[in-house]
Protein backbone atom coordinates (compact mmCIF):
# COMPACT_ATOMS: atom_id res chain seq x y z
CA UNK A 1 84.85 115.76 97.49
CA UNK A 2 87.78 118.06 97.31
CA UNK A 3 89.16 118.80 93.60
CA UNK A 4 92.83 117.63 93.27
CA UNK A 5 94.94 116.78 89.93
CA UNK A 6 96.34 113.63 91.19
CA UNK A 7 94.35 111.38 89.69
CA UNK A 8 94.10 108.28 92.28
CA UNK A 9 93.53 110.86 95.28
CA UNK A 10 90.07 112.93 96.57
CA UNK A 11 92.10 115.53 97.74
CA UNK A 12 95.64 117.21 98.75
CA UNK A 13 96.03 118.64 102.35
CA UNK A 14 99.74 120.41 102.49
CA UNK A 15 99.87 121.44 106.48
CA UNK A 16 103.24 123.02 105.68
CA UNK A 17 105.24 123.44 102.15
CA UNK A 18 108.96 123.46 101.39
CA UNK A 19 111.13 120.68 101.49
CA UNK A 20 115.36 119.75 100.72
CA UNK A 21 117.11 117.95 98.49
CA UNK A 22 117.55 113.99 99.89
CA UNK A 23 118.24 111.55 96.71
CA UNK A 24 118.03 111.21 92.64
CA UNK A 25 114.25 111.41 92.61
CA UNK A 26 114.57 115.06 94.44
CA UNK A 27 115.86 115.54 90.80
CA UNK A 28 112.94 118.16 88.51
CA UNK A 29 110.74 117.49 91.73
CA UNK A 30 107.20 118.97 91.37
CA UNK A 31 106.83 120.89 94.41
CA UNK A 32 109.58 123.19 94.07
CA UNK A 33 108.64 124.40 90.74
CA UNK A 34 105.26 125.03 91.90
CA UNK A 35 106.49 126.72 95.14
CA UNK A 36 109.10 128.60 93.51
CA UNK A 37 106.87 129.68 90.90
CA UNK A 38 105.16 131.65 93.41
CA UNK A 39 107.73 133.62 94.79
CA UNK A 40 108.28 131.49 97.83
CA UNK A 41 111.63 129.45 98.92
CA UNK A 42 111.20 125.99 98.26
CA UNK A 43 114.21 125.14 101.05
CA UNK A 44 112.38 127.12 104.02
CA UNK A 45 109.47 124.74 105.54
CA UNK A 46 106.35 127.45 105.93
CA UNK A 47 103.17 126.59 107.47
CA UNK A 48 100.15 127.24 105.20
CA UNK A 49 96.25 128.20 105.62
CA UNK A 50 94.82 124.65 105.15
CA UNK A 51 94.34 123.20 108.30
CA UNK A 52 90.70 123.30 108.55
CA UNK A 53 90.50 121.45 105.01
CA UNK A 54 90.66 117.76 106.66
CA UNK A 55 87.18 118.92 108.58
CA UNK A 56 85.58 119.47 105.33
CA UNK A 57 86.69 115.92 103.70
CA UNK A 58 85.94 114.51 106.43
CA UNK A 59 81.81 115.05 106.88
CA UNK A 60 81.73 115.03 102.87
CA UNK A 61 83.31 111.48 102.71
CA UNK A 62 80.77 110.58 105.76
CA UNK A 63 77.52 111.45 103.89
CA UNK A 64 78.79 109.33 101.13
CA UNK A 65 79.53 106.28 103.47
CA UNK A 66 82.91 106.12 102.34
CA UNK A 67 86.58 106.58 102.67
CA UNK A 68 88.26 110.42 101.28
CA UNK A 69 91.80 109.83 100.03
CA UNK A 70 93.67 112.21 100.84
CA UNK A 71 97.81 112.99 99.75
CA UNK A 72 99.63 114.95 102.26
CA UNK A 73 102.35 117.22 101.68
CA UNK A 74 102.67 116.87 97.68
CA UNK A 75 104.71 119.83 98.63
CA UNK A 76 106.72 118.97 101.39
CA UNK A 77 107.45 115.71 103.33
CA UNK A 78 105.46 114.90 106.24
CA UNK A 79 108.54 113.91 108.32
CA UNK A 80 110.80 116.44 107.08
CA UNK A 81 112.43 117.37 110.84
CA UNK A 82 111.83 121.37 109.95
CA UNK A 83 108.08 120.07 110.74
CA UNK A 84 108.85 118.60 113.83
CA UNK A 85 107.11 121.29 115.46
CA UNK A 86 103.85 121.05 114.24
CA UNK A 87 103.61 117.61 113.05
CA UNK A 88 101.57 116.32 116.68
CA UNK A 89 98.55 118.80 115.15
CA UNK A 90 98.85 117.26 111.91
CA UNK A 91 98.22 113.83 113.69
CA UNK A 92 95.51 114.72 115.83
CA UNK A 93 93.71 116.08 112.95
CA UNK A 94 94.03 112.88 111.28
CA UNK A 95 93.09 111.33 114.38
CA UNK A 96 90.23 112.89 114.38
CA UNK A 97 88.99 112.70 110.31
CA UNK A 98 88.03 108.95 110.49
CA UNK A 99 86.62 109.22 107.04
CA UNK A 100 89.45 110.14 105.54
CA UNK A 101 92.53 107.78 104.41
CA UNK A 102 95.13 110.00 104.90
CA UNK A 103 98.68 109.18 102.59
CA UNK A 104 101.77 110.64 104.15
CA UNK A 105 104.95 109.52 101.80
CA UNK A 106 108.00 110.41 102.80
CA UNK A 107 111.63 110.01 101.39
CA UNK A 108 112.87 110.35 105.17
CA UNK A 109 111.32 106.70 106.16
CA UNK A 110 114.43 106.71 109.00
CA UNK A 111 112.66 109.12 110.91
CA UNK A 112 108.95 107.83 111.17
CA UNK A 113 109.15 105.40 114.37
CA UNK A 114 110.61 109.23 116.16
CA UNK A 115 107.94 111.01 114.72
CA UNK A 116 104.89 109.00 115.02
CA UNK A 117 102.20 109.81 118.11
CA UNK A 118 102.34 107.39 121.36
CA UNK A 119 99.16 106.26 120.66
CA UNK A 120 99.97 104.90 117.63
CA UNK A 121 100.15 101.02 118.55
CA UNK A 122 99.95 99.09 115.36
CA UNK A 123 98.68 101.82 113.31
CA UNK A 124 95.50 104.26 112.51
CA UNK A 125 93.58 102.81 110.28
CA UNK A 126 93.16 105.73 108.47
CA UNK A 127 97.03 106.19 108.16
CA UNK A 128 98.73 104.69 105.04
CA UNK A 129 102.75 105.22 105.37
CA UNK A 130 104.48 105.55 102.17
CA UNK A 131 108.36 106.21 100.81
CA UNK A 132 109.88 107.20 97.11
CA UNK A 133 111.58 104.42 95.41
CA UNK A 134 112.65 105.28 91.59
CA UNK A 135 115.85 104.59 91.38
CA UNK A 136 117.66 100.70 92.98
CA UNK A 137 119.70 102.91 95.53
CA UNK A 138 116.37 103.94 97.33
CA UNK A 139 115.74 100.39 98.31
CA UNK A 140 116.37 100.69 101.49
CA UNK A 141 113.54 103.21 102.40
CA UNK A 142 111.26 99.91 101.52
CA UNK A 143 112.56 97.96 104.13
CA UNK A 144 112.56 100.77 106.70
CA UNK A 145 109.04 101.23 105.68
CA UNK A 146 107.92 97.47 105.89
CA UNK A 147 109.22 97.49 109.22
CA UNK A 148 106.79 100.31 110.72
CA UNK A 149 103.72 99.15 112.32
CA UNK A 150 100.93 100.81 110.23
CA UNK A 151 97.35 99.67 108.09
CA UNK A 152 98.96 100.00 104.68
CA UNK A 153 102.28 100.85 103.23
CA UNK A 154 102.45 102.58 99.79
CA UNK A 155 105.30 103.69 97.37
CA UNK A 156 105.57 106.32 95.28
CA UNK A 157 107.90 104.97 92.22
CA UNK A 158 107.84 108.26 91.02
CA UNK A 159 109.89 109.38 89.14
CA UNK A 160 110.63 106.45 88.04
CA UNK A 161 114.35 107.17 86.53
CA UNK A 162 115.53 103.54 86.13
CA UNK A 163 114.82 99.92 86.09
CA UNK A 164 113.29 98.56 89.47
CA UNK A 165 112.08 95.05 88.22
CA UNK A 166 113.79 93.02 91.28
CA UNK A 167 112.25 95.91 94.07
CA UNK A 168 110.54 93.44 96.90
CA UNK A 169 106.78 94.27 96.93
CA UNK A 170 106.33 92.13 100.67
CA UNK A 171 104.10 93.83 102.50
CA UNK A 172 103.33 96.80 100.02
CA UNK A 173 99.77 97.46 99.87
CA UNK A 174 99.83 99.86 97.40
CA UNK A 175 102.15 101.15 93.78
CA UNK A 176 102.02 104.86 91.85
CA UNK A 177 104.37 104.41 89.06
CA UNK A 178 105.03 107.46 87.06
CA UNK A 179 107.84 109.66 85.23
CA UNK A 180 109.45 113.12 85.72
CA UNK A 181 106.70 115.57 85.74
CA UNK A 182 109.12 119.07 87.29
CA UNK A 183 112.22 120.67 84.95
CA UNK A 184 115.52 118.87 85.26
């Protein structure tokens, strides 16, 4: 498989990088540092060279008779609308890698039903939606999420930045809990 550092992932497929400021967990984010550390502006979306990396999980995860899974866009957000553009590649690629589990999380769960493919009935199956939720006024992103049609729904409580005991878990398949990992 595909090195990545994120431990409960195979690999990391970022179609396009950049991204803008949306809540409190935006807050020491991750992706800008490492963007910005490389001379590029975080707050221009920019298509990148990895498009043909999906093709290479995918036959890899085949010979193994299992499922890759992969994060996309731990630099950007998958339905950030300065993707708009070239998001209906990004889903036929997907489309196409049936061997991956592909995990797009988004803090912009408002605009998934606009952005999703028409042929996406109840779901791929290799298509896990997820949202950010570490702070109580993010709560609402769950239950935009829960209501989207998909085969599993994830959350990133990352960073975590306060208490979220009472957050409703209905119909969440799947929990990453962590802290602040980017500069304040």
């Amino acid at each position: 498989m595909i090195d990545t550092k994120i431990s409960w992932a195979h690999a990391t497929w970022n179609p396009w990088r950049g991204c803008h400021y949306v809540s409190d967990e935006c807050a020491g984010c991750y992706a800008k540092a490492i963007v910005t550390s490389k001379g590029r502006k975080f707050n221009i979306l920019s298509l990148t060279q990895t498009w043909k990396m999906p093709y290479i999980l995918d036959p890899a995860a085949k010979s193994q008779n299992r499922q890759a899974i992969c994060f996309v866009c731990s630099l950007s957000d998958f339905f950030h609308n300065d993707a708009d553009n070239w998001r209906a590649d990004a889903w036929r690629i997907i489309r196409e890698c049936s061997f991956v589990n592909f995990m797009l999380l988004t803090k912009r769960p408002e605009r998934i039903i606009d952005c999703l493919p028409d042929d996406w009935g109840p779901g791929y199956q290799n298509a896990w939606l997820g949202t950010t939720c570490g702070v109580r006024s993010s709560y609402q992103r769950v239950d935009t999420l829960r209501s989207i049609p998909c085969a599993l729904r994830f959350l990133s409580v990352e960073p975590l930045l306060e208490s979220v005991a009472e957050l409703d878990l209905t119909g969440i398949g799947w929990v990453a809990v962590g802290g602040m990992s980017g500069p304040l």
